[in-house]
Protein backbone atom coordinates (compact mmCIF):
# COMPACT_ATOMS: atom_id res chain seq x y z
CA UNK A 1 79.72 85.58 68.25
CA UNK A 2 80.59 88.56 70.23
CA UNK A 3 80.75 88.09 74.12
CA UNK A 4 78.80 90.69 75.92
CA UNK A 5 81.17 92.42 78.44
CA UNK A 6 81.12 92.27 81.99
CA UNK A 7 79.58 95.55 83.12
CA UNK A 8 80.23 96.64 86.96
CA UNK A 9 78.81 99.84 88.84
CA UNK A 10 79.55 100.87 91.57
CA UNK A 11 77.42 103.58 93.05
CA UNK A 12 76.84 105.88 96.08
CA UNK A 13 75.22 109.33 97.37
CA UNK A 14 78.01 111.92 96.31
CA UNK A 15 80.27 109.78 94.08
CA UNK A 16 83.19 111.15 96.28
CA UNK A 17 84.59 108.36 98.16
CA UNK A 18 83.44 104.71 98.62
CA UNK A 19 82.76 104.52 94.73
CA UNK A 20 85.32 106.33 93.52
CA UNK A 21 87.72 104.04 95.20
CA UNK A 22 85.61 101.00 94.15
CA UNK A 23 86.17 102.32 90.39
CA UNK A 24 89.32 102.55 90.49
CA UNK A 25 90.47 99.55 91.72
CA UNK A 26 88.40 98.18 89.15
CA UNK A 27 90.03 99.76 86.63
CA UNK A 28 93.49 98.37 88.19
CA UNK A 29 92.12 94.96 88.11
CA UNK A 30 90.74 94.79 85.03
CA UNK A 31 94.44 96.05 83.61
CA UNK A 32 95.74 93.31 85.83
CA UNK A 33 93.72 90.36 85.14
CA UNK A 34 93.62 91.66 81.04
CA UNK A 35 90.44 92.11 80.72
CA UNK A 36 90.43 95.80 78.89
CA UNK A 37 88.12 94.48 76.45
CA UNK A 38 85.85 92.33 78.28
CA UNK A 39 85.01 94.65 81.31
CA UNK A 40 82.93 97.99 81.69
CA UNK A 41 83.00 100.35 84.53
CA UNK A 42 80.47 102.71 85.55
CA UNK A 43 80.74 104.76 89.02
CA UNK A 44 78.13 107.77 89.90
CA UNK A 45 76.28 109.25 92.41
CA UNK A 46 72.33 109.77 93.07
CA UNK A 47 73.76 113.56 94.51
CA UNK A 48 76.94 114.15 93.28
CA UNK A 49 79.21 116.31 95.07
CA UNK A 50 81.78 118.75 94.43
CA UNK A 51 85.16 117.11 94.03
CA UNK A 52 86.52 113.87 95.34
CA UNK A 53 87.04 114.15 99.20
CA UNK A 54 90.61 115.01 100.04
CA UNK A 55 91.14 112.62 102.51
CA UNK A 56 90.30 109.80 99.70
CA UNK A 57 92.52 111.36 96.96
CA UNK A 58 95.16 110.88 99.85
CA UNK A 59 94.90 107.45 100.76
CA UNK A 60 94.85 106.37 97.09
CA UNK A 61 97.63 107.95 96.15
CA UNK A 62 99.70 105.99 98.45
CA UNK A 63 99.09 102.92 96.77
CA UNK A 64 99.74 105.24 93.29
CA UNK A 65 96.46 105.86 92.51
CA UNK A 66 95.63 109.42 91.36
CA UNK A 67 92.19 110.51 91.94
CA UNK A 68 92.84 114.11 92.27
CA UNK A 69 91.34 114.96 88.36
CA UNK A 70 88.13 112.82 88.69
CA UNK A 71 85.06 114.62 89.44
CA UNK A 72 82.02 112.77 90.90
CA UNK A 73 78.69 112.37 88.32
CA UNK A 74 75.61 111.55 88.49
CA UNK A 75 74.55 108.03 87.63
CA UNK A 76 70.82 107.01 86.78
CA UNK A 77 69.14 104.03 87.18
CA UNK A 78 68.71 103.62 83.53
CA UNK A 79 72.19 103.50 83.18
CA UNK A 80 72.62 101.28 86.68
CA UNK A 81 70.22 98.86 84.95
CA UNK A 82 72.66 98.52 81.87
CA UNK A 83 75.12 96.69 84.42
CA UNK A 84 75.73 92.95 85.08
CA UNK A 85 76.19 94.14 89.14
CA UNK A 86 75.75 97.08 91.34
CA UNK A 87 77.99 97.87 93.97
CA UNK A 88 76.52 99.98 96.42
CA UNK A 89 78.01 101.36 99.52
CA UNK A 90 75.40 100.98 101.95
CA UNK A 91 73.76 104.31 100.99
CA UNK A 92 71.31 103.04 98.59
CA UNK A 93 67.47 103.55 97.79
CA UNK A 94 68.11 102.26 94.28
CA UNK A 95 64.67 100.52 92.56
CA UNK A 96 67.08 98.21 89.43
CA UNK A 97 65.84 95.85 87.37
CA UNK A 98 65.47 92.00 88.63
CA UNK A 99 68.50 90.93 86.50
CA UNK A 100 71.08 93.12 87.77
CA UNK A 101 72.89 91.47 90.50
CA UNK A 102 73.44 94.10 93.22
CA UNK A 103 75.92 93.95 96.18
CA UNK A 104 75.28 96.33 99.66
CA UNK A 105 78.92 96.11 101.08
CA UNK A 106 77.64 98.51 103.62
CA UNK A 107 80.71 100.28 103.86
CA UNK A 108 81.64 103.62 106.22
CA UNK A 109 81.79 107.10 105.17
CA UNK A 110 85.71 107.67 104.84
CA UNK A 111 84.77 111.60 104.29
CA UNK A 112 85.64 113.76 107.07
CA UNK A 113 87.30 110.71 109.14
CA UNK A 114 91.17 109.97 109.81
CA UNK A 115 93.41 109.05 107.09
CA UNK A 116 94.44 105.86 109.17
CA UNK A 117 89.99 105.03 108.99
CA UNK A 118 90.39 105.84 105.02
CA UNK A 119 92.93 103.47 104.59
CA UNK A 120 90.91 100.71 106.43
CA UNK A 121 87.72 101.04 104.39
CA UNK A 122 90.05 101.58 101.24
CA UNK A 123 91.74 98.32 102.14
CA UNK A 124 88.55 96.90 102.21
CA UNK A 125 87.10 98.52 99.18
CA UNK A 126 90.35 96.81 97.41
CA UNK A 127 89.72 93.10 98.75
CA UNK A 128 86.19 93.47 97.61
CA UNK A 129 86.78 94.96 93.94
CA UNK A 130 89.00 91.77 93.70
CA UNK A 131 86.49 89.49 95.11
CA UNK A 132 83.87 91.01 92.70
CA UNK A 133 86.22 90.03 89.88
CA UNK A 134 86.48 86.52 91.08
CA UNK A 135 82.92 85.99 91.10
CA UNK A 136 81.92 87.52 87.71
CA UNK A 137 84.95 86.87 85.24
CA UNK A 138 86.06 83.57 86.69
CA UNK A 139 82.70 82.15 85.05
CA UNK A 140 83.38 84.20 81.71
CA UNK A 141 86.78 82.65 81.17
CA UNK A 142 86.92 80.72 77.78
């Protein structure tokens, strides 16, 4: 029998900042924790924009994460619905199905602010990724 994987979104307006960093993280964790085959990630915006804000590309890159080739998509709720749980950022007017556990962390905007404010709600964005994977793979472990 074939265990159906964990599948995480994390979602916001412009797919620029807040969920970009959310992804990634994931992405670290899931490397961390071994879980390459076992956990999806999906990040997108309802109104993607341009590029990845600077400010963002520069606070993850001190902890050696390189943002600076990803470019921000759009995500539907079709595809949200396909997830186990939504992230949002505190930005959303998303209608998802009843069985897809969504989380509001209500974060701040990092675009446009101080890179000493992106580092706080990218510190944040980190301890909640990690969280997240406590709560959903701690019950999937054989």
């Amino acid at each position: 029998m074939t265990e159906t994987p964990l599948k995480l979104g994390f979602v916001c307006v412009q797919n620029a900042g807040r969920s970009q960093m959310s992804a990634a993280f994931a992405e670290r964790e899931r490397t961390r924790r071994g879980l390459e085959e076992r956990v999806e990630i999906l990040t997108g915006g309802t109104d993607p924009a341009d590029e990845v804000h600077p400010e963002v590309v520069e606070a993850m890159a001190e902890l050696d994460i390189d943002l600076s080739d990803r470019v921000p998509q759009a995500v539907s709720n079709h595809e949200l619905n396909s997830c186990t749980v939504v992230a949002t950022m505190g930005c959303s007017t998303l209608d998802l199905d009843a069985d897809v556990a969504v989380r509001d962390w209500a974060l701040e905007d990092p675009h446009g602010q101080s890179i000493e404010q992106v580092r706080e709600i990218r510190d944040e964005i980190e301890e909640r990724v990690a969280d997240l994977f406590d709560e959903f793979t701690d019950e999937r472990t054989d």
